[in-house]
Protein backbone atom coordinates (compact mmCIF):
# COMPACT_ATOMS: atom_id res chain seq x y z
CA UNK A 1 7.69 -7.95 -21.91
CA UNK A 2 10.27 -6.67 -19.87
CA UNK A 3 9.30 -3.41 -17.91
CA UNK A 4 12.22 -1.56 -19.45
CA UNK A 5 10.28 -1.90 -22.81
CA UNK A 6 7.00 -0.50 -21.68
CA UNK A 7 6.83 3.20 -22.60
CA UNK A 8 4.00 5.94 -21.92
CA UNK A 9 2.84 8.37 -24.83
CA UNK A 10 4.39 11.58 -24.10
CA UNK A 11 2.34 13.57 -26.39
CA UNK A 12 -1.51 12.55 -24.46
CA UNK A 13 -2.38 15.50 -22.62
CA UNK A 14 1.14 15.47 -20.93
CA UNK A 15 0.32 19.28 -20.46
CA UNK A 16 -2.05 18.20 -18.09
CA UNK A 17 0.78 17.38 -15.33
CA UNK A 18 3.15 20.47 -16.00
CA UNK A 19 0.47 22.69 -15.45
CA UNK A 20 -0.74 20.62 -12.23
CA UNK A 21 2.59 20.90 -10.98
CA UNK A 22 3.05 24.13 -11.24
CA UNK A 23 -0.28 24.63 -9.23
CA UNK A 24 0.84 22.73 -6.68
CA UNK A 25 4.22 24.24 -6.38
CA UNK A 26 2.88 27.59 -5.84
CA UNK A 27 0.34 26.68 -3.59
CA UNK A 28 3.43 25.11 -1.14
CA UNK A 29 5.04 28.53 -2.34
CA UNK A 30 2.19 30.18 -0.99
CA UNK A 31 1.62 28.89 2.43
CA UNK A 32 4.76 29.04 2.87
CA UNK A 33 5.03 25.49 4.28
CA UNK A 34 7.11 22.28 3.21
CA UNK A 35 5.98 19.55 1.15
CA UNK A 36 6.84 17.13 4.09
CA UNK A 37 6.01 15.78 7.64
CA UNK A 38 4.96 18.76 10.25
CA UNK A 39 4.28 18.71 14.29
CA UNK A 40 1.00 16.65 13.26
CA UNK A 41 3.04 14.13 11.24
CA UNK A 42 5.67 13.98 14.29
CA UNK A 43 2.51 13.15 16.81
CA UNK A 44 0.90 10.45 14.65
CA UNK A 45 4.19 9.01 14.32
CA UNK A 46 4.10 8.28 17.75
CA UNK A 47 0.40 7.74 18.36
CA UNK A 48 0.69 4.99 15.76
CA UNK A 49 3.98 3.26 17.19
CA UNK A 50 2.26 3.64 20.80
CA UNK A 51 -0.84 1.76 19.71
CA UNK A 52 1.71 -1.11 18.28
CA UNK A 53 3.66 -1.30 21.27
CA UNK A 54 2.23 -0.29 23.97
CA UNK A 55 -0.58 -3.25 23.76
CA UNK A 56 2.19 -5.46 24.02
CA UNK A 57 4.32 -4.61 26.66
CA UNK A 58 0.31 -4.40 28.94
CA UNK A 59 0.58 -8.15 27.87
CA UNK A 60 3.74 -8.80 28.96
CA UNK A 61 3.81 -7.08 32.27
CA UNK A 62 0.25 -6.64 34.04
CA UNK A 63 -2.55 -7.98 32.00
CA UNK A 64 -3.29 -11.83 32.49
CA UNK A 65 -7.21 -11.94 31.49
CA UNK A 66 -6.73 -14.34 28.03
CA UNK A 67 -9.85 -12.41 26.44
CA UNK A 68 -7.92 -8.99 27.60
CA UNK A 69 -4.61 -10.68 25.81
CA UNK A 70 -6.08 -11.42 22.76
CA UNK A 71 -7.64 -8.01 22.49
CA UNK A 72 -4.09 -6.56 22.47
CA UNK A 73 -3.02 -9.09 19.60
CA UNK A 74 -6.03 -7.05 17.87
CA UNK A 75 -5.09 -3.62 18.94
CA UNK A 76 -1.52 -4.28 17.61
CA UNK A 77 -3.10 -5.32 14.05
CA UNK A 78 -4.48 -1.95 14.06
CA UNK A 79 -1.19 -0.50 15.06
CA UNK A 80 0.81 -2.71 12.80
CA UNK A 81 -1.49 -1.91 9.76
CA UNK A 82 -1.74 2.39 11.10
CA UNK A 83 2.18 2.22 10.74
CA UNK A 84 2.17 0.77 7.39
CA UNK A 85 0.10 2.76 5.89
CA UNK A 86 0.87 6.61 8.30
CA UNK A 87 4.39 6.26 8.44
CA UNK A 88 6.38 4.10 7.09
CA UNK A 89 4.22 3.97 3.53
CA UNK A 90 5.53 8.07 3.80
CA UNK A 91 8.71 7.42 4.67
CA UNK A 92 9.38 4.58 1.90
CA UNK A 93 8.26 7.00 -0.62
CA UNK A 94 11.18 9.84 0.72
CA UNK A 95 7.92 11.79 1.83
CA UNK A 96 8.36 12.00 5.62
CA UNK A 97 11.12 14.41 5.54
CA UNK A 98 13.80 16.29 3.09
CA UNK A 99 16.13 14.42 4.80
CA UNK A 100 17.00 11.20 3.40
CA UNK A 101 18.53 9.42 6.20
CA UNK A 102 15.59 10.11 8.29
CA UNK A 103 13.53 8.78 5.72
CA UNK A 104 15.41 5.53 6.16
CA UNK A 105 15.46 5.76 9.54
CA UNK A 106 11.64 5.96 9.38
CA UNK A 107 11.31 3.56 6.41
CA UNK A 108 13.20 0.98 8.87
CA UNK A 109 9.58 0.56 10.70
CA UNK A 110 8.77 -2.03 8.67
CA UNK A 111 11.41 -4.68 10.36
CA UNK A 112 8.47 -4.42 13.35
CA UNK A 113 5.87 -5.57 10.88
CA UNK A 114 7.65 -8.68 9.94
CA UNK A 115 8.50 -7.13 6.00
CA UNK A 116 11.24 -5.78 4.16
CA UNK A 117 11.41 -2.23 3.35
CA UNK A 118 14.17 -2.64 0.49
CA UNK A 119 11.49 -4.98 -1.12
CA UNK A 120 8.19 -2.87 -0.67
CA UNK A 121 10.23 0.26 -2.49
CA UNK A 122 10.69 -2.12 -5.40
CA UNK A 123 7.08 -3.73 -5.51
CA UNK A 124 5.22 -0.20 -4.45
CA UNK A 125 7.62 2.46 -5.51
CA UNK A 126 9.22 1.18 -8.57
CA UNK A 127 6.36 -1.59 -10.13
CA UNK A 128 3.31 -0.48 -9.19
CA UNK A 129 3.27 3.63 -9.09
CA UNK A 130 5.32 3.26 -12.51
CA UNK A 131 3.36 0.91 -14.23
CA UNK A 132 -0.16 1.33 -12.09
CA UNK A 133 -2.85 -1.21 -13.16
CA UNK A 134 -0.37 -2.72 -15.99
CA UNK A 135 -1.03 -6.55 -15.80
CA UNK A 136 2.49 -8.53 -15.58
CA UNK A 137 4.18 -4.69 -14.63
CA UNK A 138 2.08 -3.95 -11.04
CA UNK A 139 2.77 -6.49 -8.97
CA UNK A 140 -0.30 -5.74 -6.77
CA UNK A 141 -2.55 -7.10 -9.66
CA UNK A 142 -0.66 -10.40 -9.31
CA UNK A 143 -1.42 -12.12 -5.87
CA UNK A 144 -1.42 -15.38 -6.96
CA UNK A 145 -3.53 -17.58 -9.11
CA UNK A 146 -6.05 -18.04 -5.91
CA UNK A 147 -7.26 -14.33 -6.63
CA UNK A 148 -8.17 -12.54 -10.15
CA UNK A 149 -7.21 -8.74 -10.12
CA UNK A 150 -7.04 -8.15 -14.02
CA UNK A 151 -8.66 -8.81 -17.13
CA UNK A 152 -5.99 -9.83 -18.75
CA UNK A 153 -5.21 -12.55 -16.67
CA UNK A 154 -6.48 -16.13 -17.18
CA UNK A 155 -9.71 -16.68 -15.30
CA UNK A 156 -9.95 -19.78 -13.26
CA UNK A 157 -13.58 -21.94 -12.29
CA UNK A 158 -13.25 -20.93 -8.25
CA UNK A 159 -12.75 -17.51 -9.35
CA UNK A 160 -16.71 -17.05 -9.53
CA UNK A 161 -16.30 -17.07 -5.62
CA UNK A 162 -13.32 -14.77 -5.32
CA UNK A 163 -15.82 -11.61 -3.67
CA UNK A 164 -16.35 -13.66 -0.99
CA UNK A 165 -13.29 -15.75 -0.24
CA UNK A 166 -11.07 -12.93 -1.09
CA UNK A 167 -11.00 -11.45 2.50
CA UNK A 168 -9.78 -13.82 4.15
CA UNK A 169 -6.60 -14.41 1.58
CA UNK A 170 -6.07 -10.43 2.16
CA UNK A 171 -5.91 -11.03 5.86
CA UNK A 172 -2.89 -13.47 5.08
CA UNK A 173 -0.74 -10.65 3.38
CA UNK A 174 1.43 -9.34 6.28
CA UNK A 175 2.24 -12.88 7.63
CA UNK A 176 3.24 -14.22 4.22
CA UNK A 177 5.93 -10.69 3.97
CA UNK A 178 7.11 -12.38 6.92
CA UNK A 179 6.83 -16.32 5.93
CA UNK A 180 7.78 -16.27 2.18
CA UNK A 181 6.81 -13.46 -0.15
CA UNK A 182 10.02 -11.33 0.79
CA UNK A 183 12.42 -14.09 0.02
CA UNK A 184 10.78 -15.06 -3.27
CA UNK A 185 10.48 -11.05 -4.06
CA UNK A 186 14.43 -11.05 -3.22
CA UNK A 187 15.31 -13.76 -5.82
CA UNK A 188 12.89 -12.24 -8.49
CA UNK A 189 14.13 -8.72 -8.16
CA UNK A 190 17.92 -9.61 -8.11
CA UNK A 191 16.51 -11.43 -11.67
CA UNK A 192 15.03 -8.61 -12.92
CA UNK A 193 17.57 -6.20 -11.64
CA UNK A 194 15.89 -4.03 -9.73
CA UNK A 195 18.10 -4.99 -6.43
CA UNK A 196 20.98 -2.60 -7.22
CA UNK A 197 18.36 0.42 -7.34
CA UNK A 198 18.35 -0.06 -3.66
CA UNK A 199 21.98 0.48 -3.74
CA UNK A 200 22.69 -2.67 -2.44
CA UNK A 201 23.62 -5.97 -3.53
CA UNK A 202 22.07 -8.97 -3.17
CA UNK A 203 23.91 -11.19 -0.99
CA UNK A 204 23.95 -8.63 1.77
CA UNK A 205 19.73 -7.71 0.98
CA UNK A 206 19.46 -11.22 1.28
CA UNK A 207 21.77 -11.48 5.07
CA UNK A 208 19.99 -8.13 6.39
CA UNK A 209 16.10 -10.30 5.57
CA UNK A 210 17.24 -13.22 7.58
CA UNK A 211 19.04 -11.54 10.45
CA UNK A 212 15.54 -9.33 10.45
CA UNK A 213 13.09 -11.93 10.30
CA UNK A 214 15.24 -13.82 12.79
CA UNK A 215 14.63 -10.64 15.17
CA UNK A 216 10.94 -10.53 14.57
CA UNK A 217 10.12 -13.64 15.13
CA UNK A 218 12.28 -13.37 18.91
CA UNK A 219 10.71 -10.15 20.05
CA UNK A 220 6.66 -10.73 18.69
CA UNK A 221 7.02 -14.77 19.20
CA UNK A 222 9.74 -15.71 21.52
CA UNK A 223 9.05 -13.10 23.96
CA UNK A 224 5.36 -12.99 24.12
CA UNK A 225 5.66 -17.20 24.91
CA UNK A 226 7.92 -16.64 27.57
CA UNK A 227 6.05 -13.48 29.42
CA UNK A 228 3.15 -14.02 28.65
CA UNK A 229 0.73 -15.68 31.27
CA UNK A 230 -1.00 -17.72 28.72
CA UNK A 231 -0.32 -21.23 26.77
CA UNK A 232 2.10 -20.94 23.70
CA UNK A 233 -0.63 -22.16 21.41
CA UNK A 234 -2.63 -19.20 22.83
CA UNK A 235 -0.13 -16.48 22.10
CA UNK A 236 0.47 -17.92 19.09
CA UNK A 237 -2.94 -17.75 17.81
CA UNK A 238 -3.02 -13.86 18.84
CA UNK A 239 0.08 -13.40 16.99
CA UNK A 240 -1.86 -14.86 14.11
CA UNK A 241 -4.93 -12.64 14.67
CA UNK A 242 -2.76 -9.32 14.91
CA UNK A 243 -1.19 -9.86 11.45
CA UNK A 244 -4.69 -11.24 9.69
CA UNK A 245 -6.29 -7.90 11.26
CA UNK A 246 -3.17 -5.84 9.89
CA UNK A 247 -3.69 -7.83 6.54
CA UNK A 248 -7.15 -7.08 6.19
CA UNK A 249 -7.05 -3.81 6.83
CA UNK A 250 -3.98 -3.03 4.98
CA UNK A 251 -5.96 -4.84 1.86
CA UNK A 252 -9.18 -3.42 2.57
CA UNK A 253 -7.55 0.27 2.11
CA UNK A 254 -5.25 -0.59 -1.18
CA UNK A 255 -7.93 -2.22 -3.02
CA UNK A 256 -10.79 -0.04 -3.89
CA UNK A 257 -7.99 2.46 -5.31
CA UNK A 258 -7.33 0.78 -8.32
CA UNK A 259 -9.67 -3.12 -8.63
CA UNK A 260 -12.54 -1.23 -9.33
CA UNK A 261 -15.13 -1.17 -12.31
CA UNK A 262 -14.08 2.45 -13.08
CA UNK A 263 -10.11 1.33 -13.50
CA UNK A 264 -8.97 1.22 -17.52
CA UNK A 265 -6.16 -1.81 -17.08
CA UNK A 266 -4.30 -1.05 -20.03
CA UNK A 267 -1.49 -3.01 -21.74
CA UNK A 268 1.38 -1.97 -24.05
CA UNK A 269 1.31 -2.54 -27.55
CA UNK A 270 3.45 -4.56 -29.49
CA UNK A 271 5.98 -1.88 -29.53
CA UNK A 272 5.56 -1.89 -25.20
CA UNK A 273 3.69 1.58 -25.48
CA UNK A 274 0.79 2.61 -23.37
CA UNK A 275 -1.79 5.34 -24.95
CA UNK A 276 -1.45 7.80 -22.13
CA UNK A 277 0.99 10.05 -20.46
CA UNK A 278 1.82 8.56 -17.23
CA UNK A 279 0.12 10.97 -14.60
CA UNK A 280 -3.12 10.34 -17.36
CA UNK A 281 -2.93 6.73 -16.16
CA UNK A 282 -2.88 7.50 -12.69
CA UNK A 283 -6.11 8.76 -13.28
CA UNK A 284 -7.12 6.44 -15.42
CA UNK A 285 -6.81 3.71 -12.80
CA UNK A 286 -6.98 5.01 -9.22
CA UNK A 287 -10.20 5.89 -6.96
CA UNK A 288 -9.85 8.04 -4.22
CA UNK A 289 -12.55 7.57 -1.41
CA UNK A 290 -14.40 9.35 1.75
CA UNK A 291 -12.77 12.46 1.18
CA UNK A 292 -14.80 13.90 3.72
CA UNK A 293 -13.66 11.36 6.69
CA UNK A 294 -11.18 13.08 8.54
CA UNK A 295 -10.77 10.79 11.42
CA UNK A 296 -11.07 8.09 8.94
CA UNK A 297 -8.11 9.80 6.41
CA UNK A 298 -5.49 10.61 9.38
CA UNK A 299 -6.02 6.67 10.72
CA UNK A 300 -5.24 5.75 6.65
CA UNK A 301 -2.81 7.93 6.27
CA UNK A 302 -4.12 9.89 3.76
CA UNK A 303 -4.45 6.92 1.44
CA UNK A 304 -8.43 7.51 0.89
CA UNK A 305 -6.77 10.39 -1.55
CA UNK A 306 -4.97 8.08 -3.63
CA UNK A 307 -5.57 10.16 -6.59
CA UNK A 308 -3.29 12.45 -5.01
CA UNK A 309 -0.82 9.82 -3.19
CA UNK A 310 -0.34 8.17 -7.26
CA UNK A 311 0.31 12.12 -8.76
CA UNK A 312 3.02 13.46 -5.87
CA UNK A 313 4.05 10.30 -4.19
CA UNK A 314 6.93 12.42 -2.96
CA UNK A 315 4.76 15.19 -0.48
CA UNK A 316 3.71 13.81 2.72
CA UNK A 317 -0.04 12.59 3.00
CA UNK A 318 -0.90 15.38 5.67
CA UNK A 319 -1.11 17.93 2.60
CA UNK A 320 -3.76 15.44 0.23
CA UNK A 321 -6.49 16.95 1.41
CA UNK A 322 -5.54 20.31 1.01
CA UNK A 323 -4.29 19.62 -3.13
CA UNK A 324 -7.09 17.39 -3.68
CA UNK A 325 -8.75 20.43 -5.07
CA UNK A 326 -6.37 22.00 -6.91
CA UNK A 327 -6.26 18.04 -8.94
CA UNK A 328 -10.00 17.58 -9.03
CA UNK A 329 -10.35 21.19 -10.62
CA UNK A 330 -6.88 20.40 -13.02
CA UNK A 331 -8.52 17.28 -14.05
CA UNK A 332 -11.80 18.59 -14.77
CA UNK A 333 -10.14 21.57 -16.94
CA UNK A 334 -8.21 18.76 -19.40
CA UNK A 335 -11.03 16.53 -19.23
CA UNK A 336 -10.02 13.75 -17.87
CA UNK A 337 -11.45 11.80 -15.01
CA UNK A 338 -11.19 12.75 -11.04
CA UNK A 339 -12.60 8.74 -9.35
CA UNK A 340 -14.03 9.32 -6.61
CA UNK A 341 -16.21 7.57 -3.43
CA UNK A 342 -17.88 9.20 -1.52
CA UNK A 343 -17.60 6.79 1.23
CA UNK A 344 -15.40 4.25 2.24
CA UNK A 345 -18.43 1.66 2.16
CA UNK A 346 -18.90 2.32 -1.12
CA UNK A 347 -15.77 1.92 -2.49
CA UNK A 348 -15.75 -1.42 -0.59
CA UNK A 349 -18.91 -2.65 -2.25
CA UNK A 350 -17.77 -1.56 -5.99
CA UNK A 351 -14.45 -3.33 -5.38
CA UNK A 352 -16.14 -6.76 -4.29
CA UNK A 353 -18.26 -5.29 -7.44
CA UNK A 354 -14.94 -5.88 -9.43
CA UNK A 355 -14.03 -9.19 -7.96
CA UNK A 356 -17.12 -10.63 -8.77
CA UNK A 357 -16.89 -9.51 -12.30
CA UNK A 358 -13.21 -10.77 -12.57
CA UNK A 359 -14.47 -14.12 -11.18
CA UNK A 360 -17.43 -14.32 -13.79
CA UNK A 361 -16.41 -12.73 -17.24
CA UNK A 362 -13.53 -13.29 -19.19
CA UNK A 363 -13.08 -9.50 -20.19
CA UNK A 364 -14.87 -7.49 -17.59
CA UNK A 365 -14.92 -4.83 -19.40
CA UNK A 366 -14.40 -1.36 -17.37
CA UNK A 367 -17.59 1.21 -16.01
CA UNK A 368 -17.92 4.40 -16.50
C-alpha cells in the first residue's frame, strides 16, 4: 500500500491533542521561554562534539599506548552516538533553533558520523513519526530479514534466537549508513518520491553522499593510518569498534520506545485507514523510560521521553521533562495510555522480552 493511501481516523479522541496542545502552548506562554535550544542546549552541543573529537586528535598527536588508542576509538562511539541522538536528532527535526538555516547547519553533523542527514529526515521524520509502528510504513520495523520487529512480518526459523544475536546486528547500524544503507535509501526514496521533500533532486542528493562519504572515510580512516603510531589493521579495527559502540548504543536507546510488548502495531484497512487519530497512535506505540535519570536523559538527549519526542517532535528535548506531566496527566484525563519504564534496565529487558516473542510466535500478540 502506498503510504499516501494510509489515513488516520480523525474522529478517535482527536480532542485529545487540541487540548494537549493548547496546554503546552501556554505553559511555553507562561515561562516565558522558547520552545527551542537554550545556554544548556548551546553547552551540550559542544560537550558532545568535544567528546567526538577531541579523543581523536589525543590519538593523533600525543598518545601512542595501543590500549590508550583504542580507548579513544571507544570514547568517540560514545561521542558519535551523544551527537546523534543530543544534537543533530534536534536539529533534523527543526528543533534546535527557530532558525532554519541553523538547523541545517546543525543537522549537517551527521556528515562526521559517516550518514546522510537528507536521508535520516525521510526515514525518521517523514516514515517513522508519521506512520509509527505501521509495518511496511516505519522503516525502523524493517531492518532486514536477519531481525523480526513486527507481527506482521513473516517469521523466519533463526528468529527464535533474535534476543540474543540481535545486539550485535544493532552495533552494525552506523557503519552500514556509511557502507550501503544510505545509497540503497537514496534509490528507494527517489522511487517513492520522497527525495523532492528535501528540496532537492536526486542526482545532486546522490553527488553530495559520495563527495561526503569520500570525506569521511579521509579524515576518520586516512588520517588516523597515517598519524597514528599504530599498524593500519590496528586503527582500523578501532574505527570499527567506535561505530559498533555508536551502533549499539544508538539501538539500545531507539528500541525499547516502540518493540515492546505494550506497542499496538496496527495496520490500515483495506481502505488504508488506521483506527486512531495520529497523536492516539503515538501513544499507542511508544514507551518512554527512566524518567527520573537526569544524567542518564541529558547523555540521550531527552530520548528516554519519547512519549513526548513522538507528540512535539518540533520543541527541543531540553523541555521533555518539564511537559512530560502536562502529557501523562492529558493522557490519563482521555483515557488513553501514558508507557512508561521506570528504568532504563527495564525497558531493555521487556524489549529483548519482545524479540523473543517475535522470534517464537507467529502473532505475538501485544501486553497490557
Amino acid at each position: 500500500m502506498d503510504i499516501s493511501s494510509v489515513k488516520f481516523a480523525s474522529g478517535h479522541n482527536d480532542e485529545f491533542y487540541k487540548t494537549l496542545k493548547k496546554r503546552v502552548n501556554e505553559y511555553f506562554k507562561k515561562e516565558n521561554i522558547s520552545r527551542h535550544a537554550n545556554f544548556q542546549m548551546v553547552f551540550k552541543t559542544i560537550a558532545m562534539l568535544a567528546i567526538y573529537f577531541t579523543p581523536f586528535v589525543l590519538m593523533m598527536t600525543v598518545v601512542e599506548n595501543y590500549w590508550l588508542i583504542m580507548l579513544l576509538w571507544v570514547i568517540m562511539g560514545f561521542g558519535m552516538a551523544g551527537i546523534g541522538l543530543s544534537v543533530m536528532h534536534d536539529a533534523n527535526h527543526s528543533a534546535y533553533s527557530s532558525k532554519e538555516w541553523v538547523n541545517k547547519l546543525v543537522g549537517n553533523v551527521m556528515i562526521f558520523l559517516g550518514g546522510s542527514d537528507v536521508n535520516w529526515r525521510i526515514q525518521h521524520n517523514i516514515l517513522h513519526h508519521t506512520y509509527t509502528n505501521i509495518t511496511g510504513m516505519d522503516e525502523d520495523l524493517n531492518p532486514g530479514p536477519v531481525l523480526r520487529f513486527s507481527p506482521h512480518e513473516k517469521r523466519r526459523k533463526f528468529h527464535k534466537f533474535q534476543h540474543i544475536y540481535a545486539w550485535f546486528f544493532y552495533g552494525l547500524m552506523t557503519l552500514l549508513w556509511f557502507v550501503s544503507k544510505d545509497y540503497n535509501q537514496a534509490v528507494r526514496y527517489k522511487k517513492m518520491g520522497l527525495i523532492g521533500t528535501q528540496k532537492i533532486t536526486f542526482a545532486k542528493h546522490l553527488a553530495v553522499l559520495i563527495v561526503n562519504k569520500v570525506v569521511y572515510a579521509a579524515v576518520f580512516i586516512a588520517l588516523p593510518i597515517y598519524f597514528v603510531p599504530a599498524p593500519w589493521w590496528f586503527v582500523v579495527l578501532g574505527f570499527l569498534a567506535s561505530h559498533f559502540v555508536a551502533g549499539l548504543t544508538l539501538a539500545s536507546i531507539f528500541q525499547p520506545a516502540h518493540v515492546v510488548p505494550v506497542s499496538e502495531y496496527p495496520m490500515p484497512d483495506e481502505s488504508g485507514n488506521i483506527q486512531a487519530d495520529w497523536a492516539v497512535n503515538q501513544l499507542y506505540n511508544t514507551a518512554n523510560f527512566a524518567p527520573g535519570a537526569r544524567l542518564f536523559s541529558w547523555y540521550v538527549g531527552g530520548l528516554n521521553y519519547q512519549v513526548e519526542h513522538h507528540l512535539f517532535p518540533n520543541i527541543c528535548h531540553i523541555h521533555y521533562r518539564k511537559i512530560s506531566k502536562i502529557v501523562r496527566e492529558t493522557a490519563a484525563e482521555y483515557q488513553l495510555p501514558y508507557h512508561s519504564y521506570k528504568t532504563f534496565v527495564s525497558a531493555l529487558t521487556e524489549h529483548t522480552r519482545m524479540l523473543y516473542r517475535l522470534g517464537r510466535y507467529d502473532n505475538a500478540p501485544a501486553i497490557h
